[in-house]
Protein backbone atom coordinates (compact mmCIF):
# COMPACT_ATOMS: atom_id res chain seq x y z
CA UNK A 1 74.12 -112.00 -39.17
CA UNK A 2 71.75 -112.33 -42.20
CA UNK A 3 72.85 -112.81 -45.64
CA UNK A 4 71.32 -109.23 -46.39
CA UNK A 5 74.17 -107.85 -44.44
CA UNK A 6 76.22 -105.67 -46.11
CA UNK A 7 79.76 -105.98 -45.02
CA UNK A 8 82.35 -103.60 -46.81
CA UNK A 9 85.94 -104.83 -46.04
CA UNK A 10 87.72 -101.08 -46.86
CA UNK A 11 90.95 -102.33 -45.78
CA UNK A 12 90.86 -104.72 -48.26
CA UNK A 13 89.49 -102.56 -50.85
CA UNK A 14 92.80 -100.17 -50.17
CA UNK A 15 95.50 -102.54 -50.31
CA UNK A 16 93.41 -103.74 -53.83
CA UNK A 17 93.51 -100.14 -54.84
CA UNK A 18 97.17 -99.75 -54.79
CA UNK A 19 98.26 -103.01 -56.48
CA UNK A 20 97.84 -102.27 -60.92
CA UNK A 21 97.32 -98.61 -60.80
CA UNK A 22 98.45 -98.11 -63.82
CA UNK A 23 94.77 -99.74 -64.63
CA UNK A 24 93.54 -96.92 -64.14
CA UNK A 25 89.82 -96.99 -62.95
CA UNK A 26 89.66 -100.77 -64.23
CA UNK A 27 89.98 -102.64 -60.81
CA UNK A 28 89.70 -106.15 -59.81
CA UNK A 29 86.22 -106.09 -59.03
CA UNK A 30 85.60 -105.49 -63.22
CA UNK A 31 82.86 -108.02 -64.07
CA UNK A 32 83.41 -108.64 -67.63
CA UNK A 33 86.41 -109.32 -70.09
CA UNK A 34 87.44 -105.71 -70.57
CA UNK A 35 88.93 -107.39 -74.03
CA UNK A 36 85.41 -108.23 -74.93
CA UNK A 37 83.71 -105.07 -73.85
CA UNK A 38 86.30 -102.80 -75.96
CA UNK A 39 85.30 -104.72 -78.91
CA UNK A 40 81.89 -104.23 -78.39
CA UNK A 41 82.16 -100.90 -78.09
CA UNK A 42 84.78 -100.13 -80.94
CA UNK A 43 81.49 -101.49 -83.19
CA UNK A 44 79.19 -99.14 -81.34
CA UNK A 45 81.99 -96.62 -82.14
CA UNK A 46 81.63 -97.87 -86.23
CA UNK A 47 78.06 -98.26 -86.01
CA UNK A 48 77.87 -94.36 -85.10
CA UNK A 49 80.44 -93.21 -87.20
CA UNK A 50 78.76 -95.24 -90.50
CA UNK A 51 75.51 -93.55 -89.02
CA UNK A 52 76.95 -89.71 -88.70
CA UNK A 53 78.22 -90.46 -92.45
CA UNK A 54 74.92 -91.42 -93.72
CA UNK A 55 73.11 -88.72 -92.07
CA UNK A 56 75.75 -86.24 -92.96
CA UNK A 57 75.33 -87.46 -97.04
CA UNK A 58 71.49 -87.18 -96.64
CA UNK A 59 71.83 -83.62 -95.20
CA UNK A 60 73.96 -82.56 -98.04
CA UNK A 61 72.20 -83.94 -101.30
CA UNK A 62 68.17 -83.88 -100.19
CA UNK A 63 66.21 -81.85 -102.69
CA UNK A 64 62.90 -81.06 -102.91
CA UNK A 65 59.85 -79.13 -101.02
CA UNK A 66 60.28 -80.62 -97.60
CA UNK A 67 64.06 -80.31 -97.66
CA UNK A 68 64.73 -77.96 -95.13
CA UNK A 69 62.88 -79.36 -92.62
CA UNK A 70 64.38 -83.09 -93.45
CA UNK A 71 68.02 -81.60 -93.94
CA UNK A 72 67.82 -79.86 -90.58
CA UNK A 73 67.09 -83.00 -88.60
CA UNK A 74 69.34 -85.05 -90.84
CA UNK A 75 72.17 -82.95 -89.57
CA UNK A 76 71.03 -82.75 -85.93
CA UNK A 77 70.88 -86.60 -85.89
CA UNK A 78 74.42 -86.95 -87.60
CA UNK A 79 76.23 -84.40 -84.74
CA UNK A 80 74.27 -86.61 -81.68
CA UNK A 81 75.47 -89.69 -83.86
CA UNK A 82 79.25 -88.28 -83.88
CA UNK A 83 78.89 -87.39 -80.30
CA UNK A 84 77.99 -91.33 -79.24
CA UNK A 85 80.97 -92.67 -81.30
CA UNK A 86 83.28 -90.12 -79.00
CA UNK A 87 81.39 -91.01 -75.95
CA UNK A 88 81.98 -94.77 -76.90
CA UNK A 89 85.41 -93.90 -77.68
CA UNK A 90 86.33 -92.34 -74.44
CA UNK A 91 84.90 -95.62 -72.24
CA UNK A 92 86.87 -97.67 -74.83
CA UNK A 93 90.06 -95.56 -73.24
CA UNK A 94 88.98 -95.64 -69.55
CA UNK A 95 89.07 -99.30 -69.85
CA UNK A 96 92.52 -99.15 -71.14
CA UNK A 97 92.02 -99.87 -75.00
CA UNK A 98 92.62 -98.13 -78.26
CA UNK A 99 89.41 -96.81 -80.10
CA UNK A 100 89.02 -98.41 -83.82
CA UNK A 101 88.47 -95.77 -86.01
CA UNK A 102 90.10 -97.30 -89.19
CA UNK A 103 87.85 -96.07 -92.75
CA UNK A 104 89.17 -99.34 -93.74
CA UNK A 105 87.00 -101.70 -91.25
CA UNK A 106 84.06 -98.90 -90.48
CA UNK A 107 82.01 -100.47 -92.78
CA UNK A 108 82.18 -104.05 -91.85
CA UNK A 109 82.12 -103.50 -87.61
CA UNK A 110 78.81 -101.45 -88.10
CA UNK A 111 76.03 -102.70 -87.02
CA UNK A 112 74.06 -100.58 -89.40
CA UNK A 113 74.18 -99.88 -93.60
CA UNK A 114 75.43 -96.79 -95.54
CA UNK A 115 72.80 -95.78 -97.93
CA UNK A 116 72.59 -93.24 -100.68
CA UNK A 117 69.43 -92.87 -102.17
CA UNK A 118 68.57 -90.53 -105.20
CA UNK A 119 68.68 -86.85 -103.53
CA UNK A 120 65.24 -86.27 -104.06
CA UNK A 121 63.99 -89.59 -102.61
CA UNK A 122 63.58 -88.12 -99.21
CA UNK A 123 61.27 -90.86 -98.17
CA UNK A 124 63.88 -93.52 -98.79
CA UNK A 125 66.39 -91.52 -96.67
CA UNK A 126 64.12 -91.39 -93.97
CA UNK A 127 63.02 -95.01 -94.42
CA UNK A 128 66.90 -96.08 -94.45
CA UNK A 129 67.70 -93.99 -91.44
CA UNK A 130 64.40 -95.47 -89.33
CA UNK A 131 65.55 -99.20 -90.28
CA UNK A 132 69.02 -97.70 -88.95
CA UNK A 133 68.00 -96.56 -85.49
CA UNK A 134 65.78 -99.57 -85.17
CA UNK A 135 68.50 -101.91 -85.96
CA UNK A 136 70.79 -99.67 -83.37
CA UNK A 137 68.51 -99.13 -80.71
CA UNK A 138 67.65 -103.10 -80.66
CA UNK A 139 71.42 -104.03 -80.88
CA UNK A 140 72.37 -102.01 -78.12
CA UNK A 141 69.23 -102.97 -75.75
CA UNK A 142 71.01 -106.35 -76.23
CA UNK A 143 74.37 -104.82 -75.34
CA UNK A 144 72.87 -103.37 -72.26
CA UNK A 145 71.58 -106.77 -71.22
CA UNK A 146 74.34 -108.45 -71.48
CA UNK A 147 76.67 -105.65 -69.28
CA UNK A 148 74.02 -105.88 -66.66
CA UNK A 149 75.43 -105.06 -63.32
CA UNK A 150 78.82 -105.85 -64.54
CA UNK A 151 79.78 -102.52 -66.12
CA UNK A 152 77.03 -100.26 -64.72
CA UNK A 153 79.55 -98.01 -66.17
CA UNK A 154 79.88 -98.95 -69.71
CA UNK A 155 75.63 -99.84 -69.47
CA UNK A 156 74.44 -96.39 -68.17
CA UNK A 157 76.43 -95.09 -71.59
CA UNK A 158 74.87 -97.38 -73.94
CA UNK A 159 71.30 -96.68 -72.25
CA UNK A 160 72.30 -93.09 -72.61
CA UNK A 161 72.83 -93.78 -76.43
CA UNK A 162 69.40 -95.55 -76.56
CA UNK A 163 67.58 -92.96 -74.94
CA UNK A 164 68.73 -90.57 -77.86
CA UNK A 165 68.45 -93.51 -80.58
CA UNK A 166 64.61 -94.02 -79.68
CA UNK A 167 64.22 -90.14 -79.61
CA UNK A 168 65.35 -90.09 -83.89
CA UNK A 169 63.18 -93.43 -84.64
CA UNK A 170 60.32 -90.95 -83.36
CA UNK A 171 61.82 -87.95 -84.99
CA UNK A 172 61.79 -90.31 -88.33
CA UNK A 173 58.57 -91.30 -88.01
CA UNK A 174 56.96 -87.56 -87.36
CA UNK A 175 58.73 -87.15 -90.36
CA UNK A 176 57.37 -89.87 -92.66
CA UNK A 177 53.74 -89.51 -90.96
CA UNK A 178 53.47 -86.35 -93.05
């Protein structure tokens, strides 16, 4: 035998099965400290929620000639944001911990800013939600890293995330190119 064989003891893997079920789908072979990883994500889950709030405010108060057009993605990007911080919130419950969605801490777990520029400074809101993706989508490249291959779980949903993130930086940008 090689060390490239791949041996899978099922037995083994059974009896381990049985023993903690009430950890639900958080077995022994976990990589990580699940205590670690659900605080992680509880500041993804404030990062997006301070992020569906600022896009929700922009939505609401822009003014002027492009504001349709800048509203209308504004509020697309805040219902994907919302959408993360449930996804986020719903691993943070697989692994068996209790998503943080206190108003009173949002502001300090989040990785990104709340903003509220003049309502007809619609370059400043798009400005202050680019530096916001940016700041996400490099924060949670780094969060990706470090899971690696031990939560391919908890990594596939943060690259997930990114994929969208990356898609509003370019949004923003169209936008500001005009």
């Amino acid at each position: 035998m090689t060390s490239d064989d791949f041996i899978l003891d099922v037995s083994r893997i059974r009896d381990e099965a049985r023993q903690k079920m009430d950890a639900g789908p958080v077995t022994g072979t976990y990589g990580l400290d699940r205590e670690k990883v659900i605080s992680v994500l509880n500041d993804v889950v404030a990062t997006e929620v301070v992020c569906w709030l600022r896009y929700t405010r922009h939505a609401i108060s822009a003014t002027g000639i492009d504001r349709a057009q800048v509203a209308a993605e504004f509020t697309e990007h805040a219902a994907e944001e919302m959408q993360h911080g449930q996804r986020a919130a719903e691993r943070i419950s697989q692994l068996g911990g209790q998503p943080d969605f206190d108003p009173a801490s949002l502001a300090r777990r989040a990785h990104t800013d709340y903003t509220a520029p003049a309502e007809d400074d619609l370059k400043s809101m798009l400005e202050d939600n680019l530096v916001a993706e940016r700041i996400v989508i490099s924060t949670y490249q780094e969060i990706a890293r470090w899971l690696g291959d031990h939560d391919p779980t908890t990594r596939r949903l943060i690259e997930s995330i990114l994929e969208e993130e990356e898609e509003h930086a370019d949004d923003l940008l169209d936008l500001l190119s005009r």
